[in-house]
Protein backbone atom coordinates (compact mmCIF):
# COMPACT_ATOMS: atom_id res chain seq x y z
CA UNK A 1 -66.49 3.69 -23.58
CA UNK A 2 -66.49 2.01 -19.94
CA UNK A 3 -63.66 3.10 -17.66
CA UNK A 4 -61.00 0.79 -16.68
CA UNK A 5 -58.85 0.63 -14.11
CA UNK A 6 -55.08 0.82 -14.56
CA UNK A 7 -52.07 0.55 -12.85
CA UNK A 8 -50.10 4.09 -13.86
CA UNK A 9 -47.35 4.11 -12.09
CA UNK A 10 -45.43 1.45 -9.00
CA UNK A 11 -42.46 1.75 -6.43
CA UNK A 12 -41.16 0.24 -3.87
CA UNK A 13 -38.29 -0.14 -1.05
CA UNK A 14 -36.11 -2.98 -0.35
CA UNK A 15 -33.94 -2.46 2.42
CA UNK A 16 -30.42 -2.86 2.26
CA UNK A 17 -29.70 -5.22 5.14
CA UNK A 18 -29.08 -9.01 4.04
CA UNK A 19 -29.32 -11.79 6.21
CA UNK A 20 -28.01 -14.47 4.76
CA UNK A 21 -29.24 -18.20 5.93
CA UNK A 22 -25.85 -18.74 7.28
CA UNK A 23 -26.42 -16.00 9.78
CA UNK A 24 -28.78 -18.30 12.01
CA UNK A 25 -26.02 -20.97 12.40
CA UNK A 26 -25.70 -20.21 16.03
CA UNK A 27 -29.37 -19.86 16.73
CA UNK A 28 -31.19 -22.11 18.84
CA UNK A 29 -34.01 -23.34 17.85
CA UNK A 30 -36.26 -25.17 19.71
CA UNK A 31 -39.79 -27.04 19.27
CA UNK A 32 -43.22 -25.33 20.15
CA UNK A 33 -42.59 -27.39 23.80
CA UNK A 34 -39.73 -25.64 24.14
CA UNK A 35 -37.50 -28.71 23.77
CA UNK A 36 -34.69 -28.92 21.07
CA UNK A 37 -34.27 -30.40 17.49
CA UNK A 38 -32.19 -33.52 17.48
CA UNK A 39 -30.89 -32.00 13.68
CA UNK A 40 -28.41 -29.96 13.93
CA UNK A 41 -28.25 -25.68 12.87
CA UNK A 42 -26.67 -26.92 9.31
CA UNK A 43 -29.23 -29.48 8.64
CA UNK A 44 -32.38 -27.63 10.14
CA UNK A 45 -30.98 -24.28 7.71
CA UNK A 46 -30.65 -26.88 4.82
CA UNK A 47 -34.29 -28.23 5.03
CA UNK A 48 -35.33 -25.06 5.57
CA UNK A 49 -33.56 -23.82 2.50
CA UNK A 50 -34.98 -26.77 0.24
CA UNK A 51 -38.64 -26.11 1.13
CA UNK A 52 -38.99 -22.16 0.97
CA UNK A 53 -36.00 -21.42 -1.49
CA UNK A 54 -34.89 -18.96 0.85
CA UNK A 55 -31.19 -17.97 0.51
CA UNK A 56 -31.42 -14.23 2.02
CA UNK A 57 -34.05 -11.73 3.36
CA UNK A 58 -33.83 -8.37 3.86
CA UNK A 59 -34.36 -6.53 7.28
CA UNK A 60 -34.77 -2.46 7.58
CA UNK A 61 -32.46 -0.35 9.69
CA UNK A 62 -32.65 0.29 13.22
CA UNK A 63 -33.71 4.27 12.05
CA UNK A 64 -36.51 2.57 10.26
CA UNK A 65 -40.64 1.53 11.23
CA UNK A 66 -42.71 0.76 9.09
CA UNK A 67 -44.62 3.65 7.82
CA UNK A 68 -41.01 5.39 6.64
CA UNK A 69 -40.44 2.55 4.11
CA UNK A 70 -44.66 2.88 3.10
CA UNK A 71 -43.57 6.61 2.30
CA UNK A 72 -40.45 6.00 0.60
CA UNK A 73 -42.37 3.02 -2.12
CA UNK A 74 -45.42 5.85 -2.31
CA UNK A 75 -42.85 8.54 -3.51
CA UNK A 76 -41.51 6.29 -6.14
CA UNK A 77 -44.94 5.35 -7.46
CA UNK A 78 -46.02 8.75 -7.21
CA UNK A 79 -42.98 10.12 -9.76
CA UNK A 80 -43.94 7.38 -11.30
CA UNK A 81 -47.33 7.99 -12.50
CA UNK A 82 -46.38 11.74 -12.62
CA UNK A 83 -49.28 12.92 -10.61
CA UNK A 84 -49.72 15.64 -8.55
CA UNK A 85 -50.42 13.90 -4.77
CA UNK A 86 -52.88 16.27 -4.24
CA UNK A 87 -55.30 14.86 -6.39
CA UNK A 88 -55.22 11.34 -4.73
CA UNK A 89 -58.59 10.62 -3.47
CA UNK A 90 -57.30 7.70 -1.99
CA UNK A 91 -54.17 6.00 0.73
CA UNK A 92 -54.82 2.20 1.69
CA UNK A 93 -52.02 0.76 3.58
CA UNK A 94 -52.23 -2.74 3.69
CA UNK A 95 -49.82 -3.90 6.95
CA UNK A 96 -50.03 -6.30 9.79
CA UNK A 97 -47.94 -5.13 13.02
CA UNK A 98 -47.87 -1.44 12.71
CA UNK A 99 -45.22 0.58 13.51
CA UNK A 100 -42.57 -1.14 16.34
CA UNK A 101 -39.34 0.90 16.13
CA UNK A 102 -36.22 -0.87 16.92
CA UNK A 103 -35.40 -2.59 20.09
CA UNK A 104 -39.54 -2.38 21.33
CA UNK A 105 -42.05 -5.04 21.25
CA UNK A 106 -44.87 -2.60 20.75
CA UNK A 107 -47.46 -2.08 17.93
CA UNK A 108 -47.83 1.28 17.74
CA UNK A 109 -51.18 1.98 14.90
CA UNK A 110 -52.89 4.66 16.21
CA UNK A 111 -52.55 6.94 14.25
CA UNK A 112 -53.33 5.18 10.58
CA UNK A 113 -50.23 3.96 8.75
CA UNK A 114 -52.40 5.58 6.16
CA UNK A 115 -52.44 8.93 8.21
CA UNK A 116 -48.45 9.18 8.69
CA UNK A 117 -48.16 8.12 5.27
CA UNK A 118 -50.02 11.15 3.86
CA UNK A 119 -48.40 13.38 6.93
CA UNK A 120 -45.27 12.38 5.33
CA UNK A 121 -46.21 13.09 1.80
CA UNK A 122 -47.21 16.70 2.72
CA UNK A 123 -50.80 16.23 1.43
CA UNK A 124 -53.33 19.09 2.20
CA UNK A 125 -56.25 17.75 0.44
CA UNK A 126 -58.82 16.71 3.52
CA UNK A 127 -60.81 15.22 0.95
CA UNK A 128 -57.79 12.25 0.04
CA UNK A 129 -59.11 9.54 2.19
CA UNK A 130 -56.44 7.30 4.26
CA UNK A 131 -57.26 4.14 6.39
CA UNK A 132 -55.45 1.01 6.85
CA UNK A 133 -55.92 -2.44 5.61
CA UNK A 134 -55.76 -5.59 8.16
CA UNK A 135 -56.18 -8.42 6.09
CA UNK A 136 -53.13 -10.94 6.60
CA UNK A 137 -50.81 -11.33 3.58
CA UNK A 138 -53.61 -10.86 1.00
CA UNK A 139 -53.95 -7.20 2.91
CA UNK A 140 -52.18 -5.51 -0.32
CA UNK A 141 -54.19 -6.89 -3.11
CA UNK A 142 -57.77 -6.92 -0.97
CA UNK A 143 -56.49 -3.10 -0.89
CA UNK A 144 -56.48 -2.49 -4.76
CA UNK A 145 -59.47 -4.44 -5.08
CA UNK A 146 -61.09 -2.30 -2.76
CA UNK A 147 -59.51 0.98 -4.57
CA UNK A 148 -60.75 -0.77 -7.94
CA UNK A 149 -64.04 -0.31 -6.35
CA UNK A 150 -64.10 3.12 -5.36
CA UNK A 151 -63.02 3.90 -8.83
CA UNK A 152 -65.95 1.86 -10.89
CA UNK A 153 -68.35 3.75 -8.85
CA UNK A 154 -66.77 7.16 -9.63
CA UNK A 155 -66.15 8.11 -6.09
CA UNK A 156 -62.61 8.15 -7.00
CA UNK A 157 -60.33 8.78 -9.92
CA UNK A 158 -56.78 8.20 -8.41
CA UNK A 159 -55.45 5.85 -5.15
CA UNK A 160 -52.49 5.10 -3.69
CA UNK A 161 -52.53 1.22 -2.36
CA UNK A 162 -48.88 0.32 -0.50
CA UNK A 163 -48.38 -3.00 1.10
CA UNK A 164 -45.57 -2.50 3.79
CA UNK A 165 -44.45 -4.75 7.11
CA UNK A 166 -41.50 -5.06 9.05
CA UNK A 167 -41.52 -8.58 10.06
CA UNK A 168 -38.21 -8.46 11.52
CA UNK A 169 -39.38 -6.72 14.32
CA UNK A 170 -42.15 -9.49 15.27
CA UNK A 171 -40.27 -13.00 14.64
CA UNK A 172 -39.15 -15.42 17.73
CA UNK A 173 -35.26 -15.96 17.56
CA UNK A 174 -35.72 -18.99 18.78
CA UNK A 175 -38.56 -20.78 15.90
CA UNK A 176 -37.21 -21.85 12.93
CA UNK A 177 -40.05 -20.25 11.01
CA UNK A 178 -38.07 -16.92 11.88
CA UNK A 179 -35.59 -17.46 9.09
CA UNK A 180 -38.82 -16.82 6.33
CA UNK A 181 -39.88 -13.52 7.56
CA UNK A 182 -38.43 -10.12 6.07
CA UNK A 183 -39.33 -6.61 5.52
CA UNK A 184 -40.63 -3.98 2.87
CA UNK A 185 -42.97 -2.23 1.06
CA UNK A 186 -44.44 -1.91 -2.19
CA UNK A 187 -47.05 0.87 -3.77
CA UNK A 188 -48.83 1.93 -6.72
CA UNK A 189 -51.13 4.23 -8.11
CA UNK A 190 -54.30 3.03 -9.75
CA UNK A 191 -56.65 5.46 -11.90
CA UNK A 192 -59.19 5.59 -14.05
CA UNK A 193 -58.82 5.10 -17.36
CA UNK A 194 -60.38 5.70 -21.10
CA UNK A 195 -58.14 2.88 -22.29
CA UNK A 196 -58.30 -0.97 -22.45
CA UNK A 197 -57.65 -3.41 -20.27
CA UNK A 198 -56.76 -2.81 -16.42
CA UNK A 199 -58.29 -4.58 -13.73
CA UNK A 200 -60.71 -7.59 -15.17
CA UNK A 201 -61.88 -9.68 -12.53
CA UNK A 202 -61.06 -10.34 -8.88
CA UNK A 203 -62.31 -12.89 -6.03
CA UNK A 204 -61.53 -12.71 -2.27
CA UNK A 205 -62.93 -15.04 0.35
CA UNK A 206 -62.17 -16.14 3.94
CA UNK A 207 -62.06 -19.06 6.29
CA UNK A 208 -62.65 -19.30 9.78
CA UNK A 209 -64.32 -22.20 10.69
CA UNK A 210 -61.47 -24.29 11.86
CA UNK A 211 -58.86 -22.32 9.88
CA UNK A 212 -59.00 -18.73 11.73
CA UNK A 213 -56.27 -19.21 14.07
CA UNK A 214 -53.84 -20.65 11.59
CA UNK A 215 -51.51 -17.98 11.40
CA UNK A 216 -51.62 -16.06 14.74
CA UNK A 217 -49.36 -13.92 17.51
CA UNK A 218 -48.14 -16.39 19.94
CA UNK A 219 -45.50 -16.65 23.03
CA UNK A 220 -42.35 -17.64 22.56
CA UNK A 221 -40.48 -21.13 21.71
CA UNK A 222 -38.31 -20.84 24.92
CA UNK A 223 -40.12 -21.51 27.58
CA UNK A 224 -37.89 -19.85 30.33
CA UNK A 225 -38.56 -16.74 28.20
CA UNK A 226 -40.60 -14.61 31.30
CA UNK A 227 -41.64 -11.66 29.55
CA UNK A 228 -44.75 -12.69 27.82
CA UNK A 229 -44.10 -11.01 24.52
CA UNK A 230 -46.12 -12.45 22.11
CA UNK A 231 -44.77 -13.35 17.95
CA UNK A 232 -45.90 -14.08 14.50
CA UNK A 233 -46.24 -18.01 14.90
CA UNK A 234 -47.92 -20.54 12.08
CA UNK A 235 -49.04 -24.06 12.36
CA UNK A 236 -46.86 -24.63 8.77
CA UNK A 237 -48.56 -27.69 7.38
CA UNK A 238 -52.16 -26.67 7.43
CA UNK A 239 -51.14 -23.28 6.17
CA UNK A 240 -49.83 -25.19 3.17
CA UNK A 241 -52.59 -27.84 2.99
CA UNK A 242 -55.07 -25.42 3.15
CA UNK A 243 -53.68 -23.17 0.60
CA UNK A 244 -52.92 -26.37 -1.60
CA UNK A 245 -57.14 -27.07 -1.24
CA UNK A 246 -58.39 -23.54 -2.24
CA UNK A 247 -55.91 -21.06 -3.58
CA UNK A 248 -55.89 -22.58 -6.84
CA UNK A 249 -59.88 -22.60 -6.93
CA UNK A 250 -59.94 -18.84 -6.47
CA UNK A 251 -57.40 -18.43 -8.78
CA UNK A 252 -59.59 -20.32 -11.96
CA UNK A 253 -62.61 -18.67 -10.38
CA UNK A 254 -61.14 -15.26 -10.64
CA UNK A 255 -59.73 -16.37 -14.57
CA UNK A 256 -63.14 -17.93 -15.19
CA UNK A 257 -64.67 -14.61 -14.59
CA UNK A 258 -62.40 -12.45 -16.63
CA UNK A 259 -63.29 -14.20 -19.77
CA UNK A 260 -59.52 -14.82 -20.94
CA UNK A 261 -58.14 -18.01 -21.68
CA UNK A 262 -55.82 -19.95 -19.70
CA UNK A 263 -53.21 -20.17 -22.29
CA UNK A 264 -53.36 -16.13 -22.88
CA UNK A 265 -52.37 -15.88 -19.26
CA UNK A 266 -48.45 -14.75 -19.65
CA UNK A 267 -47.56 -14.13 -15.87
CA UNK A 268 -49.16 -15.24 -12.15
CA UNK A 269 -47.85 -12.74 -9.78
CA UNK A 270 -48.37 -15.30 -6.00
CA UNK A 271 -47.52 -14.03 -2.68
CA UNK A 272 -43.85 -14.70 -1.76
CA UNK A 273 -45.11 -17.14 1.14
CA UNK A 274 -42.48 -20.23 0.33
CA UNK A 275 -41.09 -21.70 -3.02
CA UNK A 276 -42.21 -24.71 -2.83
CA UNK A 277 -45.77 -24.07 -2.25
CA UNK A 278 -46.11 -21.18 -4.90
CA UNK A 279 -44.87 -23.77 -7.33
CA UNK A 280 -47.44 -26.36 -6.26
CA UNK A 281 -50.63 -23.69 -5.72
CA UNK A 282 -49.84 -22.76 -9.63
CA UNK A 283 -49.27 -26.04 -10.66
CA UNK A 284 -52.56 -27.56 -9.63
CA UNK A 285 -54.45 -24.50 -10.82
CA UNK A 286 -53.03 -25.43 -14.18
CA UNK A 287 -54.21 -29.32 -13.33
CA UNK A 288 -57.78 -27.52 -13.30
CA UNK A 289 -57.23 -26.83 -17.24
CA UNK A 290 -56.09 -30.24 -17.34
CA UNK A 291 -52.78 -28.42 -18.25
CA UNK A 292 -49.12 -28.21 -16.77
CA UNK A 293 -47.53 -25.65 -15.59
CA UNK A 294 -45.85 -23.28 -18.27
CA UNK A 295 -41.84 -22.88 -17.28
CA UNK A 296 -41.56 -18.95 -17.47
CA UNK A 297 -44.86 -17.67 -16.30
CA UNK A 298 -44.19 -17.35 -12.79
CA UNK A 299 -41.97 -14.64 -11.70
CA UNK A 300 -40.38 -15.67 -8.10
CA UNK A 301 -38.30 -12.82 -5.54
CA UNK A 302 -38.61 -15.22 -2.45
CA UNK A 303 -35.00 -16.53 -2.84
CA UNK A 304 -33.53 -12.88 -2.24
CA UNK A 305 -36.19 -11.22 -0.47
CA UNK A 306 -37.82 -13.62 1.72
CA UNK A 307 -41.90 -13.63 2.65
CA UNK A 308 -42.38 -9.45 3.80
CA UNK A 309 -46.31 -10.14 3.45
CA UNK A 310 -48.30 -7.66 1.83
CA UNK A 311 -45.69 -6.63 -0.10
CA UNK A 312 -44.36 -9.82 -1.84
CA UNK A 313 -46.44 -8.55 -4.77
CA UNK A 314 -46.06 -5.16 -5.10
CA UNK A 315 -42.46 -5.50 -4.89
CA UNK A 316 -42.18 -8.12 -7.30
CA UNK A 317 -44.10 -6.59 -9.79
CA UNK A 318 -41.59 -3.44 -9.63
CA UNK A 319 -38.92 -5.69 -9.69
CA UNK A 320 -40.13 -7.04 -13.12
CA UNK A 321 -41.61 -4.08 -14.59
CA UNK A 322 -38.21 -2.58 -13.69
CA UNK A 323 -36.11 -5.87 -15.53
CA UNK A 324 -34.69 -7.21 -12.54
CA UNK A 325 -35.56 -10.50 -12.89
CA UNK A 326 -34.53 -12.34 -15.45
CA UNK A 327 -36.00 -13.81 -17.88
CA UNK A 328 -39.22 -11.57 -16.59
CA UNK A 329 -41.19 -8.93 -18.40
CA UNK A 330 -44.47 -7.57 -19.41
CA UNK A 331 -45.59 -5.21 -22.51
CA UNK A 332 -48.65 -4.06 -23.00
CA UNK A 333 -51.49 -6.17 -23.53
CA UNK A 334 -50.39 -9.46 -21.59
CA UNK A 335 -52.61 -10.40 -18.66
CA UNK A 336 -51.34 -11.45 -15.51
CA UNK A 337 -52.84 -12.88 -12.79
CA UNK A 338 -52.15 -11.93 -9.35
CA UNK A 339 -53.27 -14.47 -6.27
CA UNK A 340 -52.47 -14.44 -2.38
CA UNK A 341 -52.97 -16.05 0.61
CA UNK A 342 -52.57 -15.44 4.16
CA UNK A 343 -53.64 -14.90 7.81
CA UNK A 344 -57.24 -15.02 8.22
CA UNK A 345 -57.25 -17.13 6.82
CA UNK A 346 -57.76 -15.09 3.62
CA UNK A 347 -57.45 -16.05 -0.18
CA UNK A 348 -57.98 -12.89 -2.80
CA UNK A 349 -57.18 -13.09 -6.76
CA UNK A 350 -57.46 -10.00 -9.56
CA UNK A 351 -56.68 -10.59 -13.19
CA UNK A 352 -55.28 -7.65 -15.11
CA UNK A 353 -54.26 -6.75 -18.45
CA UNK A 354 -51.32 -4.12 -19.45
């Protein structure tokens, strides 16, 4: 029998701090040009509102950077899985900004997320591998596809992949696009297995062409601002064009390959980018099938949680796997298919079966 590649055990953190949309009403926000919106705060948070489907995000404590909450998920997936961590040959940690503790505006990555996450963990095995992942939102899942890889080839029989950012510590008060950003951090473990199903199929690409600088770090809205600290910034509508044009091509490509039907496929795990535009990437990848969209197939955590990048999905997925939302589950045997999209600009899909 072939080994697969299965998912054994997941965890994650979601930090306790809510921000609620009503907690920008006395922001101001102001244009690229620094100049600023005729609409006022109410109307600008109720637009914003309609199109993401953003009520709340969640923001770590001050104590907090990023590798801490990468350590706390790992230690839940770990007990999990109930596996010794020791025997990990494995730690990607898919991230963006690095650590930035509280009240700085610098990255600090050197060493590896990876590293302090298996400092933290107490590992003495020399031989469990850890690097980082720098691969825009699609960072966590490009991570478990790499892991997936490591594992066919027998290099490997058990990794740790997290997906963790603190966005809060990188957004411009003074854009509106501040209000989608959050923080987080979601792991698993992923081993090889004598049993079926696991990890089916998978598909990444990226575009640079004219679409590289999409997503990027940027100065600041307010123009008087003299410090030259630079922020996540996004030019909104060709992110969402461009992910309209191709995400749901990758997505059929990635089905196509894993042999399964269309109408087998029970869940689609998408990034937690914005509501709207998860509901039209899916819907149009249905319109591929010359299908529509099923109603309870897509799992969303965006309204609560906001957009914490790489780990949209692997908190989600804990989130359903653990009941908490509704009308959500898996058993064994369903395929799922998880797709992202981010910074890059970079598209990745897997399909996998419980």
């Amino acid at each position: 029998m072939s080994t697969s590649v299965k998912i054994t055990g997941v965890g994650s953190y979601i930090p306790n701090e809510v921000a609620k949309n009503e907690n920008f009403g006395n922001n101001q926000f102001l244009n690229e040009d620094g100049t600023g919106f005729k609409d006022s705060n109410t109307v600008i948070i109720e637009k914003f509102k309609a199109i993401t489907g953003i009520n709340e995000r969640r923001y770590i404590g001050p104590e907090l950077v990023t590798s801490d909450i990468a350590f706390i998920a790992a230690e839940r997936a770990i007990a999990a899985a109930k596996i010794n961590p020791e025997e990990l040959n494995y730690i990607i940690v898919a991230h963006n900004y690095g650590d930035i503790k509280h009240g700085s505006v610098q990255s600090d990555t050197v060493p590896s997320i990876a590293s302090r996450v298996k400092n933290l963990l107490k590992i003495e095995n020399p031989n469990c591998v850890a690097y980082d992942m720098l691969f825009g939102c699609p960072g966590w899942l490009e991570s478990t596809i790499h892991a997936n890889a490591f594992i066919k080839s027998g290099i490997a029989k058990k990794c740790l992949i997290i997906g963790a950012e603190a966005l809060s510590r990188v957004v411009d008060k003074y854009d509106r696009d501040s209000m989608i950003y959050s923080d987080g951090a979601g792991a698993i473990i992923l081993e090889a297995s004598e049993e079926e199903g696991g990890i089916l199929s998978h598909v990444s690409c990226t575009h640079t062409l004219e679409e590289a600088e999409f997503i990027y770090f940027g100065k600041s809205n307010n123009t008087q601002e003299k410090d030259n600290t630079h922020y996540i910034k996004m030019y909104g509508r060709k992110v969402y064009n461009f992910a309209l044009s191709n995400v749901p091509l990758a997505m059929k490509n990635c089905l196509d390959n894993s042999g399964v039907n269309i109408k087998d496929l029970k869940k689609i795990f998408i990034h937690q980018a914005n509501e709207k535009m998860d509901e039209a990437i899916c819907q149009r990848f249905y319109k591929l099938y010359n299908l529509e969209l099923p109603t309870n197939n897509m799992p969303m955590s965006i309204g609560k949680l906001g957009n914490s990048s790489v780990a949209t999905i692997p908190t989600l997925l804990d989130m359903v796997l653990q009941g908490k939302i509704e009308g959500h589950q898996v058993k064994k045997g369903d395929v799922v298919l998880f797709a992202s999209v981010g910074a890059g600009m970079n598209i990745n899909a897997m399909t996998y079966k419980f």
